[in-house]
N, C-alpha and C. Protein backbone atom coordinates (compact mmCIF):
# COMPACT_ATOMS: atom_id res chain seq x y z
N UNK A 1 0.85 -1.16 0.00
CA UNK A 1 0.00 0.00 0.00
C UNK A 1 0.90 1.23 0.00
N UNK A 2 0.50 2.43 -0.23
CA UNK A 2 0.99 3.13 -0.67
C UNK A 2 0.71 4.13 0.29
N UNK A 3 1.36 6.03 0.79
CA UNK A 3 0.80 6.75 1.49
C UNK A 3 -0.53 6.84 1.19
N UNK A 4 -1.00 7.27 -0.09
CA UNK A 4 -1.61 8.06 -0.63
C UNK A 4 -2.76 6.99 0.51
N UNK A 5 -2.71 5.57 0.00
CA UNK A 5 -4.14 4.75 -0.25
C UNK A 5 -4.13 4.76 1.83
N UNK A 6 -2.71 4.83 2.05
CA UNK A 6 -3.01 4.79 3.83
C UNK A 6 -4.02 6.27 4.67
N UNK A 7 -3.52 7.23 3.67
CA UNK A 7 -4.29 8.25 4.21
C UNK A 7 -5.58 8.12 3.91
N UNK A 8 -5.89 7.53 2.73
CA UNK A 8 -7.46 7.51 2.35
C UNK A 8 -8.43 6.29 3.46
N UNK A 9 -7.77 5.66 3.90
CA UNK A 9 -8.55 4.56 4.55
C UNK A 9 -9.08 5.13 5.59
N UNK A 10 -9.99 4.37 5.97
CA UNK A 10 -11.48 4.52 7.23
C UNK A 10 -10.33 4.49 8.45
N UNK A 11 -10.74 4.74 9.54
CA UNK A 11 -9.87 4.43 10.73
C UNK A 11 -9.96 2.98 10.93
N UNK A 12 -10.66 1.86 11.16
CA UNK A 12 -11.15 1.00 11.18
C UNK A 12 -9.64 -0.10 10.30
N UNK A 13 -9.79 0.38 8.74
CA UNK A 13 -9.16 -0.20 7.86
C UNK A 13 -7.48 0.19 8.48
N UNK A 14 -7.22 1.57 8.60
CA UNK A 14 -6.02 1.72 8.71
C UNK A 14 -5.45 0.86 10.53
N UNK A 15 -6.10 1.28 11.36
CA UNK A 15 -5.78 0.40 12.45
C UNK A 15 -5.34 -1.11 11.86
N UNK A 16 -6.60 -1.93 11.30
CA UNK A 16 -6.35 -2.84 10.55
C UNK A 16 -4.26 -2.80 9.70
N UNK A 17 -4.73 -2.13 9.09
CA UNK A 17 -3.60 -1.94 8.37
C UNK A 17 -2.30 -1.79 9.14
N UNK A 18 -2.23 -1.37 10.23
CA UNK A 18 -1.27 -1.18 11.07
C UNK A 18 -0.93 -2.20 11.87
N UNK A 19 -1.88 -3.32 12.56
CA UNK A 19 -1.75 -4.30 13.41
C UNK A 19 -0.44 -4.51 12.89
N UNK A 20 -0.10 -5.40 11.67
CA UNK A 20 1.15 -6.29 11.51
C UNK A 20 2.80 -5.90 12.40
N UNK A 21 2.16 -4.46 12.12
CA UNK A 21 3.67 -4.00 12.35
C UNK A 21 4.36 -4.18 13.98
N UNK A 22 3.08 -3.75 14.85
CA UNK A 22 3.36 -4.15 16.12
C UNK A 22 1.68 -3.80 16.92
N UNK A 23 1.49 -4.76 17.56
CA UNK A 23 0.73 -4.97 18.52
C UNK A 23 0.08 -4.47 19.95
N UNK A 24 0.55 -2.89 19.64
CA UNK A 24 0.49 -2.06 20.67
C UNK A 24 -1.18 -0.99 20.06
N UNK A 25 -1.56 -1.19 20.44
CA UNK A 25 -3.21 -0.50 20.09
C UNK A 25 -3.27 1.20 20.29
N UNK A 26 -2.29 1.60 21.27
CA UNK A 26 -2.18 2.99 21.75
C UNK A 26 -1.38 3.73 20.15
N UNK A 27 -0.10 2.36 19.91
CA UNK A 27 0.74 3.53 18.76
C UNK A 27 -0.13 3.58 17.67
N UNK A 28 -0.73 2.03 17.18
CA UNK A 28 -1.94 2.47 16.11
C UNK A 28 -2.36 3.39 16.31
N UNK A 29 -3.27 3.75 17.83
CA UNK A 29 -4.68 4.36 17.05
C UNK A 29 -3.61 6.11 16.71
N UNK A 30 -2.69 6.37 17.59
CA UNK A 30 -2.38 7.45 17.63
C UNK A 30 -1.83 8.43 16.10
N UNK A 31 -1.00 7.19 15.42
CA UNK A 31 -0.91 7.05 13.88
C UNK A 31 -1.93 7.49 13.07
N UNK A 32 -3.18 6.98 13.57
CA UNK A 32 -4.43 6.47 12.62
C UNK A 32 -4.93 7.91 12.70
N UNK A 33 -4.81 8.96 13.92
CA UNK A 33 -5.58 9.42 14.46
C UNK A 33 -4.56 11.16 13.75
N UNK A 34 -3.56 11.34 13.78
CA UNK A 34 -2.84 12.06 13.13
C UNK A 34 -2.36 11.81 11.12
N UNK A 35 -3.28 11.12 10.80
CA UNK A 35 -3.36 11.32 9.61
C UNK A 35 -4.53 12.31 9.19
N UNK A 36 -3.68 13.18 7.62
CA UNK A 36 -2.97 12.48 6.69
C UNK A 36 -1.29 13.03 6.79
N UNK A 37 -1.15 11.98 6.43
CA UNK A 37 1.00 12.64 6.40
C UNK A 37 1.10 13.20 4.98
N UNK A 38 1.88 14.04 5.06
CA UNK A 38 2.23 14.45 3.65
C UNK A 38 3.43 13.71 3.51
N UNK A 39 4.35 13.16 4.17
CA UNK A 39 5.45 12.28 3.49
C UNK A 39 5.32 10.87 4.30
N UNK A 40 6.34 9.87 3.75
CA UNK A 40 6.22 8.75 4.13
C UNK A 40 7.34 8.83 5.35
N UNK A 41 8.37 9.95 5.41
CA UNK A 41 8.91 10.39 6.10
C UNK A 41 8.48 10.97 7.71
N UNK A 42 7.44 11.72 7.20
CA UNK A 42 6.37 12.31 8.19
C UNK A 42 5.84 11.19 8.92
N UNK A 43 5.64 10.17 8.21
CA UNK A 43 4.73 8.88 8.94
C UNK A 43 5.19 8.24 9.93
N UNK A 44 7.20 7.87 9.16
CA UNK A 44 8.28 6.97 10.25
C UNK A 44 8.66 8.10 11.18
N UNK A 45 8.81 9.30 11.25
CA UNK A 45 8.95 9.95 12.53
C UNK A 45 8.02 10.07 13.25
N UNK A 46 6.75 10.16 13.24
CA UNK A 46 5.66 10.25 14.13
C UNK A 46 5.68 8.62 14.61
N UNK A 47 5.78 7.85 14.14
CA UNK A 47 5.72 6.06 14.29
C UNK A 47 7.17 5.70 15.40
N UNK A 48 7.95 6.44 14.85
CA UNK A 48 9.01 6.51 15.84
C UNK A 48 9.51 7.04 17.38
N UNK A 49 8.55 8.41 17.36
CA UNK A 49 8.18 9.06 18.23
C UNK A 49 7.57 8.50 19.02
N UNK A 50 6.33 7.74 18.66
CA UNK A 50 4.97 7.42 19.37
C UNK A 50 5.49 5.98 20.24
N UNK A 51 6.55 5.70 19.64
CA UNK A 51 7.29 4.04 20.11
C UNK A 51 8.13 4.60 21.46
N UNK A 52 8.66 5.73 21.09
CA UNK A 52 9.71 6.24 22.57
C UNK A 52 8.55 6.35 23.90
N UNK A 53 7.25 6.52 23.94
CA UNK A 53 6.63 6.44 24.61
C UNK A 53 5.73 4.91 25.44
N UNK A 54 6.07 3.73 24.60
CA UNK A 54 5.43 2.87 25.07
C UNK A 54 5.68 2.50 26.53
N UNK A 55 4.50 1.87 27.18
CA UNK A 55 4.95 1.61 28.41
C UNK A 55 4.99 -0.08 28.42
N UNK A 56 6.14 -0.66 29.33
CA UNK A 56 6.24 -1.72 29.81
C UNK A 56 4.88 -3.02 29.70
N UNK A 57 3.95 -2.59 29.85
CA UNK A 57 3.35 -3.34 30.24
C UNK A 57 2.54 -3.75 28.71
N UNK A 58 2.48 -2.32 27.60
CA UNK A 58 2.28 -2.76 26.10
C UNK A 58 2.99 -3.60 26.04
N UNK A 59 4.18 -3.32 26.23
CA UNK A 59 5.18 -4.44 24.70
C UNK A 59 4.85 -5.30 26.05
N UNK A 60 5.16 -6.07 26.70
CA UNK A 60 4.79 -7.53 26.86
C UNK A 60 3.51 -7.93 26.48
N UNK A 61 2.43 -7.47 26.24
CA UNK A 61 1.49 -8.01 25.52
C UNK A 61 2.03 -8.07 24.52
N UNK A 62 2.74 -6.81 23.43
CA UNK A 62 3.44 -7.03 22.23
C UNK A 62 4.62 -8.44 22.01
N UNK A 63 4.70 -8.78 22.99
CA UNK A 63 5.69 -9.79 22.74
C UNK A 63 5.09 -10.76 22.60
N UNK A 64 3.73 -11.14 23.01
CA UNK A 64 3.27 -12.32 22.49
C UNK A 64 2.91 -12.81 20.70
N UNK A 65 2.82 -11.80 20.49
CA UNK A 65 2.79 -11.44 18.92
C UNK A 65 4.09 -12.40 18.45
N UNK A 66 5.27 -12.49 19.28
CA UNK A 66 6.46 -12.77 17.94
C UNK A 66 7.06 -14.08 18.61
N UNK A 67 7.32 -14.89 17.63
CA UNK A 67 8.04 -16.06 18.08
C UNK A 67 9.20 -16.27 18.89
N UNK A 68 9.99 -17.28 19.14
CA UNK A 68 11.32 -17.09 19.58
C UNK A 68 11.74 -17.23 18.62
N UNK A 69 13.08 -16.49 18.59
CA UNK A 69 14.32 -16.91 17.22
C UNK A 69 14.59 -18.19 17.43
N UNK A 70 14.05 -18.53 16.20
CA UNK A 70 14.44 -19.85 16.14
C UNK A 70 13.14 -20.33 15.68
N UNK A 71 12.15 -19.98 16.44
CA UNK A 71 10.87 -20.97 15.81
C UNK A 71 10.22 -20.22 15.28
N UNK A 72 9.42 -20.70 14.50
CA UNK A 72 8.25 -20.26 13.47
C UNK A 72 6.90 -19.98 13.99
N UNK A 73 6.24 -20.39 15.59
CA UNK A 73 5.51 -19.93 15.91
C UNK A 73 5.88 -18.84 17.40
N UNK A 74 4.54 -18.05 17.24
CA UNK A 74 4.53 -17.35 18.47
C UNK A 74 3.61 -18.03 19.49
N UNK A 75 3.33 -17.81 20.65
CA UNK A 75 2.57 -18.34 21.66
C UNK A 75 1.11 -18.20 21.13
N UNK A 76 0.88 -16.62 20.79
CA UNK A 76 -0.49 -16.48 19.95
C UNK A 76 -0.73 -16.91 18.44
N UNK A 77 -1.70 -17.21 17.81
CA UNK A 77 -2.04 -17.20 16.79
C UNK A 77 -1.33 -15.61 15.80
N UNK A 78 -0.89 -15.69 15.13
CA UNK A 78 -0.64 -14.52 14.01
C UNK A 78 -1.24 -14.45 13.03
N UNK A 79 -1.43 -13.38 12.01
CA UNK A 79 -2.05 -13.43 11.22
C UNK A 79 -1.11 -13.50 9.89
N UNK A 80 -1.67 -13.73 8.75
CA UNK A 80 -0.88 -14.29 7.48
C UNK A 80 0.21 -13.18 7.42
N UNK A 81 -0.06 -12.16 7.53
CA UNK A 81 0.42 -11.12 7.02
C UNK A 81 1.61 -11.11 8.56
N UNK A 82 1.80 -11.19 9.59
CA UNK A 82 2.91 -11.10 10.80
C UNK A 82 3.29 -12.04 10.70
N UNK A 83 3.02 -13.75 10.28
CA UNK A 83 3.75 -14.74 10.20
C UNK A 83 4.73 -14.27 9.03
N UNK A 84 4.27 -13.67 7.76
CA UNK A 84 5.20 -13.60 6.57
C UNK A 84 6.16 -12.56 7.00
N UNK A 85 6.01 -11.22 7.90
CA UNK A 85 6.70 -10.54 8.13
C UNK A 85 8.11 -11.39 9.32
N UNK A 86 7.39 -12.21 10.29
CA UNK A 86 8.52 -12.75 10.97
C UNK A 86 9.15 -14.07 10.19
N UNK A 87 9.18 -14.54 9.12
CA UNK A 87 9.25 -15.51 8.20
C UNK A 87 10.64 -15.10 7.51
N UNK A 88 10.44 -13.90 7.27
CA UNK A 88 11.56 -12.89 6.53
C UNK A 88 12.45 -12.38 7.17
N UNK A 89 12.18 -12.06 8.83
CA UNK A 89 12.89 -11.43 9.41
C UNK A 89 14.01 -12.47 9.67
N UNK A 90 13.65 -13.81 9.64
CA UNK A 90 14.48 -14.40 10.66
C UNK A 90 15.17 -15.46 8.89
N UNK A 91 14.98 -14.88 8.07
CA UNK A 91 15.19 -15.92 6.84
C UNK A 91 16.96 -16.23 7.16
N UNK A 92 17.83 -15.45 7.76
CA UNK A 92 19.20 -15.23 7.99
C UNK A 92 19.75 -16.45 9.07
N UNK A 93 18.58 -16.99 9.03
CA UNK A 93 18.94 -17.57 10.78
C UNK A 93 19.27 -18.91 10.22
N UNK A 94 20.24 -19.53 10.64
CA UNK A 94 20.73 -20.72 9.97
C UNK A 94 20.11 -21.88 10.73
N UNK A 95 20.48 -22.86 9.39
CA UNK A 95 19.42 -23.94 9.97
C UNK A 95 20.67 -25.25 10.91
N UNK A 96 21.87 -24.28 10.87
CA UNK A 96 22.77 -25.33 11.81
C UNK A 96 21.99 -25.97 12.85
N UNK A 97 22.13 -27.10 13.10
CA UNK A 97 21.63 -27.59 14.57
C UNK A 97 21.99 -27.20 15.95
N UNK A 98 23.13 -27.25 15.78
CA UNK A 98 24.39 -26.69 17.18
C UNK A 98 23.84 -24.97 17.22
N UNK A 99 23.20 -24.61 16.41
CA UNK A 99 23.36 -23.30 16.35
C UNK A 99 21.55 -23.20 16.83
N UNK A 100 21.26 -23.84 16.23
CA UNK A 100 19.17 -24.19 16.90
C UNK A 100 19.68 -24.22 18.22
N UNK A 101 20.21 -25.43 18.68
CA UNK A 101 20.01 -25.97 20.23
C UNK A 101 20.69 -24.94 20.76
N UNK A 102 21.67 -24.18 20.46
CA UNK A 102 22.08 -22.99 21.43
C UNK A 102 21.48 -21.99 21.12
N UNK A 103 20.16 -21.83 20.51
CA UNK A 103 19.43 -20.59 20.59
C UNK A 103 18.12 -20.92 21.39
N UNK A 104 17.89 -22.81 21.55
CA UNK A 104 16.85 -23.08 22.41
C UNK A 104 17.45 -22.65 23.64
N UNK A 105 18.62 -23.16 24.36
CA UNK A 105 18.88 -23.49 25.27
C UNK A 105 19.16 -21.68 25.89
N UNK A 106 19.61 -20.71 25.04
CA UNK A 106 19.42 -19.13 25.12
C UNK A 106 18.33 -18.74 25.88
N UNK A 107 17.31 -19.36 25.31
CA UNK A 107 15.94 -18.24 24.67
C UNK A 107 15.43 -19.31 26.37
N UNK A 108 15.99 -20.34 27.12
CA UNK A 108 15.17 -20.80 28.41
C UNK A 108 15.76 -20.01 29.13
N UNK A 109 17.29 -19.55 29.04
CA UNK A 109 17.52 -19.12 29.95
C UNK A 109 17.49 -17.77 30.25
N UNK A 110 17.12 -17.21 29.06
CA UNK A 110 16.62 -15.42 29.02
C UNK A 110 15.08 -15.78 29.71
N UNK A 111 14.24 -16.06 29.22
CA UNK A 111 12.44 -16.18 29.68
C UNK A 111 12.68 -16.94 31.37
N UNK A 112 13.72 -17.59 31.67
CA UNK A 112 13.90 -18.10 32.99
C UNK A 112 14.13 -16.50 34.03
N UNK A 113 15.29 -16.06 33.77
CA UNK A 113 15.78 -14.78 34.18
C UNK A 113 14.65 -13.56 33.61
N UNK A 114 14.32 -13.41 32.55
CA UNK A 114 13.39 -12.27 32.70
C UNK A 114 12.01 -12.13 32.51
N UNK A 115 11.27 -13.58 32.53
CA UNK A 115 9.80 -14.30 32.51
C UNK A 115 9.17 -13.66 30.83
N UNK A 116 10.08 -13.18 29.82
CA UNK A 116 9.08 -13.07 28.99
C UNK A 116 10.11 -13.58 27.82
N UNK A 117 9.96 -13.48 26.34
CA UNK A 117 10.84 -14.12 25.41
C UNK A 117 11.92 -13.22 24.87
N UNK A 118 13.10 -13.59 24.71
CA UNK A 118 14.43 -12.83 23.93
C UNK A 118 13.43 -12.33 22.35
N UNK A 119 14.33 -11.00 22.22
CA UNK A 119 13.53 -10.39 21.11
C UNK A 119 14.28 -9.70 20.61
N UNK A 120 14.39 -9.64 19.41
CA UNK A 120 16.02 -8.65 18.22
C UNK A 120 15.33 -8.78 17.39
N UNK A 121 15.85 -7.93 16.71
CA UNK A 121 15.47 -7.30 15.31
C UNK A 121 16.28 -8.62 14.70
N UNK A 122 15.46 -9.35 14.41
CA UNK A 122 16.25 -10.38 13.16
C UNK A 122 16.92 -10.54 12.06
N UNK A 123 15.84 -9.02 11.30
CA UNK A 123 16.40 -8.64 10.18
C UNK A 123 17.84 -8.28 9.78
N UNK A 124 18.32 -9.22 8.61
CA UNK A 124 19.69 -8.51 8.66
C UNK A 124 20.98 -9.07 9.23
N UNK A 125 19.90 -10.01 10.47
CA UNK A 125 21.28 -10.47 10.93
C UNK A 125 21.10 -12.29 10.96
N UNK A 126 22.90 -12.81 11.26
CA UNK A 126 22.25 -13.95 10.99
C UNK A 126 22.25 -14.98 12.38
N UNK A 127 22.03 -16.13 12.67
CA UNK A 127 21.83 -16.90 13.85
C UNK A 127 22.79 -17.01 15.19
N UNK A 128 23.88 -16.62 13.98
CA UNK A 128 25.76 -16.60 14.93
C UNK A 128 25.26 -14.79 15.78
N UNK A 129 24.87 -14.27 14.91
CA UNK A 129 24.87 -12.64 15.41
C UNK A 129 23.85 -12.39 16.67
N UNK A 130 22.65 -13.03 16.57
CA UNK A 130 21.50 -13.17 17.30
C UNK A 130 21.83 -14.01 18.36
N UNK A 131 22.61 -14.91 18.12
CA UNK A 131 23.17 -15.92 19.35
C UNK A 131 24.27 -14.90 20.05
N UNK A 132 25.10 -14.25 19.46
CA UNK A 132 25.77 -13.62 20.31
C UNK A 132 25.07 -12.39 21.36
N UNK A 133 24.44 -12.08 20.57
CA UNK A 133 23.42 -10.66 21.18
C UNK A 133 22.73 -11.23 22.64
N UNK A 134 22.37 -12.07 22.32
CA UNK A 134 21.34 -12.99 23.33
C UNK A 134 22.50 -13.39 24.57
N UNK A 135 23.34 -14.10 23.88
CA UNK A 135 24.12 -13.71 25.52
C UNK A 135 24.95 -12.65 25.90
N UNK A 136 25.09 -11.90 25.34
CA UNK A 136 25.40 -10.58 25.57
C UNK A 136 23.94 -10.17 27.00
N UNK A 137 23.23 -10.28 26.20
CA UNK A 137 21.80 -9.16 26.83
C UNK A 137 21.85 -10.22 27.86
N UNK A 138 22.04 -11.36 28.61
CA UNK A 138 21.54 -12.30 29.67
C UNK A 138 22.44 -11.91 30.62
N UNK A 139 23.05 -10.90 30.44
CA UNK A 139 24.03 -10.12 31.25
C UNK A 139 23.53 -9.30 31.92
N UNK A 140 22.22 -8.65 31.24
CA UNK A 140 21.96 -7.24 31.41
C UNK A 140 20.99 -7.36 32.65
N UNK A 141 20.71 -6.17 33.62
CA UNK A 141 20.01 -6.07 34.88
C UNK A 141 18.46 -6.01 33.85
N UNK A 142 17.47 -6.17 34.68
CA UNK A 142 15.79 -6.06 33.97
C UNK A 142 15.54 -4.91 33.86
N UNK A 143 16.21 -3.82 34.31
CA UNK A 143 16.37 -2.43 33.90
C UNK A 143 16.69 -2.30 32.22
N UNK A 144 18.08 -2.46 32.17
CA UNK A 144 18.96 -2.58 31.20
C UNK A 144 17.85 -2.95 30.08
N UNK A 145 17.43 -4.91 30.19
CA UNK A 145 16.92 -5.33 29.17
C UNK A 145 15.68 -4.61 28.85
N UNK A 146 14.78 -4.11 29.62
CA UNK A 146 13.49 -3.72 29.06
C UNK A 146 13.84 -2.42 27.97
N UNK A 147 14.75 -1.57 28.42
CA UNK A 147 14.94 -0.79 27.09
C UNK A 147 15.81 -1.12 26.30
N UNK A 148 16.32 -2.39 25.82
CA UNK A 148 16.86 -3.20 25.09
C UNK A 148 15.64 -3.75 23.96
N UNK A 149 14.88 -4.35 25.16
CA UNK A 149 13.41 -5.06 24.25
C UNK A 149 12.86 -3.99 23.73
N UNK A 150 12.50 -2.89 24.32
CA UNK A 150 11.99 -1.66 23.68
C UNK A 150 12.22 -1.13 22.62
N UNK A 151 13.60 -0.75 22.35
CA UNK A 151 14.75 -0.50 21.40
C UNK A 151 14.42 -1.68 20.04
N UNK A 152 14.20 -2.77 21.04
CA UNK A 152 14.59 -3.90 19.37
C UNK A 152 13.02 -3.68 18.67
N UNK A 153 12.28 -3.35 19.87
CA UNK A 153 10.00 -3.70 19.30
C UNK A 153 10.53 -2.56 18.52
N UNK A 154 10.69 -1.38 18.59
CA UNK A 154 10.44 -0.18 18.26
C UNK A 154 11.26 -0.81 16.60
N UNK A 155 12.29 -1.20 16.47
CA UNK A 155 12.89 -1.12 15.17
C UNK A 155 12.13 -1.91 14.18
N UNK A 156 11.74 -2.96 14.71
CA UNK A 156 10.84 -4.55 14.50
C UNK A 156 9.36 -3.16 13.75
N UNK A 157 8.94 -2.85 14.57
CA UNK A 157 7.93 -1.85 14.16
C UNK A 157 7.98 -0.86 13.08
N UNK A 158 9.11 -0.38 13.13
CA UNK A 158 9.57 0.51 11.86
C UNK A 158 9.60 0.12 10.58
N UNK A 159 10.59 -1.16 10.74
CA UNK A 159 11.15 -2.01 9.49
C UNK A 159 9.59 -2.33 8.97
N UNK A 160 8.56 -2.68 9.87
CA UNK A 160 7.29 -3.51 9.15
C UNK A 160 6.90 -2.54 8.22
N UNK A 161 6.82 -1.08 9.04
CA UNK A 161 5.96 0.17 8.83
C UNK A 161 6.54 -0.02 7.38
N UNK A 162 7.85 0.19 7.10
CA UNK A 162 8.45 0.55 5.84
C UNK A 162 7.88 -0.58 4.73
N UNK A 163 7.85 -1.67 5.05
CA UNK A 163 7.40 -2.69 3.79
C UNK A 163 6.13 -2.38 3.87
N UNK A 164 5.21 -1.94 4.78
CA UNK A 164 3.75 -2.22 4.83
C UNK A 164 3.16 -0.75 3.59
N UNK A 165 4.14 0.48 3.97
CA UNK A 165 3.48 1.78 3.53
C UNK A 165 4.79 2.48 2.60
């Protein structure tokens, strides 16, 4: 879709239109609600903006939305359109085994230590990079990580914004 056809949509449609990207209902409607943009530019800074504000307790609902690296499902149901977006994100992620089982054995001991799932921008990078990141961050105090997770939703959100509009 295009600006033009995002500005023209019902609120209804564009909320719609926005789910994929991230799962936070406040940054939709706020998006939905400050149209029309005159650039597509105008759109990712207001989208970007509206992300520096999320609170804690969104993105862990938002996190149920996305799988662990590594697997193909999330805890919730997704829709065609967020499965194909996390499908792509993680296309980099190798199908080594040694490299699976040390991203299972990661991803227990991050959700052990911080009760919710390891989360990176996938895109871009590949399984060796995401494996390193991940124990890097199992370092970090629950301070530290939540604006880590924040940091990665917010990019995860952008990148969608950009393929979606």
């Amino acid at each position: 879709m295009n600006l033009e056809r995002f500005n023209l949509l019902n609120d209804e449609q564009a909320f719609e239109a926005l789910k994929p990207c991230v799962q936070i209902p406040s940054w939709i409607e706020s998006i939905v609600l400050q149209r029309p943009f005159g650039s597509a530019e105008e759109l990712y800074q207001t989208a970007a903006l509206q992300a520096q504000i999320w609170q804690w307790s969104e993105i862990l609902e938002a996190l149920a939305q996305h799988p662990r690296i590594g697997e193909k499902k999330a805890a919730i149901a997704l829709s065609a359109k967020e499965q194909k977006f996390s499908q792509n994100e993680q296309a980099l992620l190798d199908a080594n085994s040694d490299l699976q089982q040390a991203l299972f054995q990661g991803n227990l001991a991050y959700e052990h230590k911080f009760g919710h799932i390891f989360l990176i921008r996938a895109a871009g990078r590949s399984g060796t990079e995401m494996l390193t990141e991940l124990n890097r961050r199992l370092e970090n105090s629950s301070e530290q990580e939540q604006q880590e997770v924040k940091q990665q939703l917010s990019e995860i959100a952008l990148i969608r914004l950009k393929q979606e509009i």
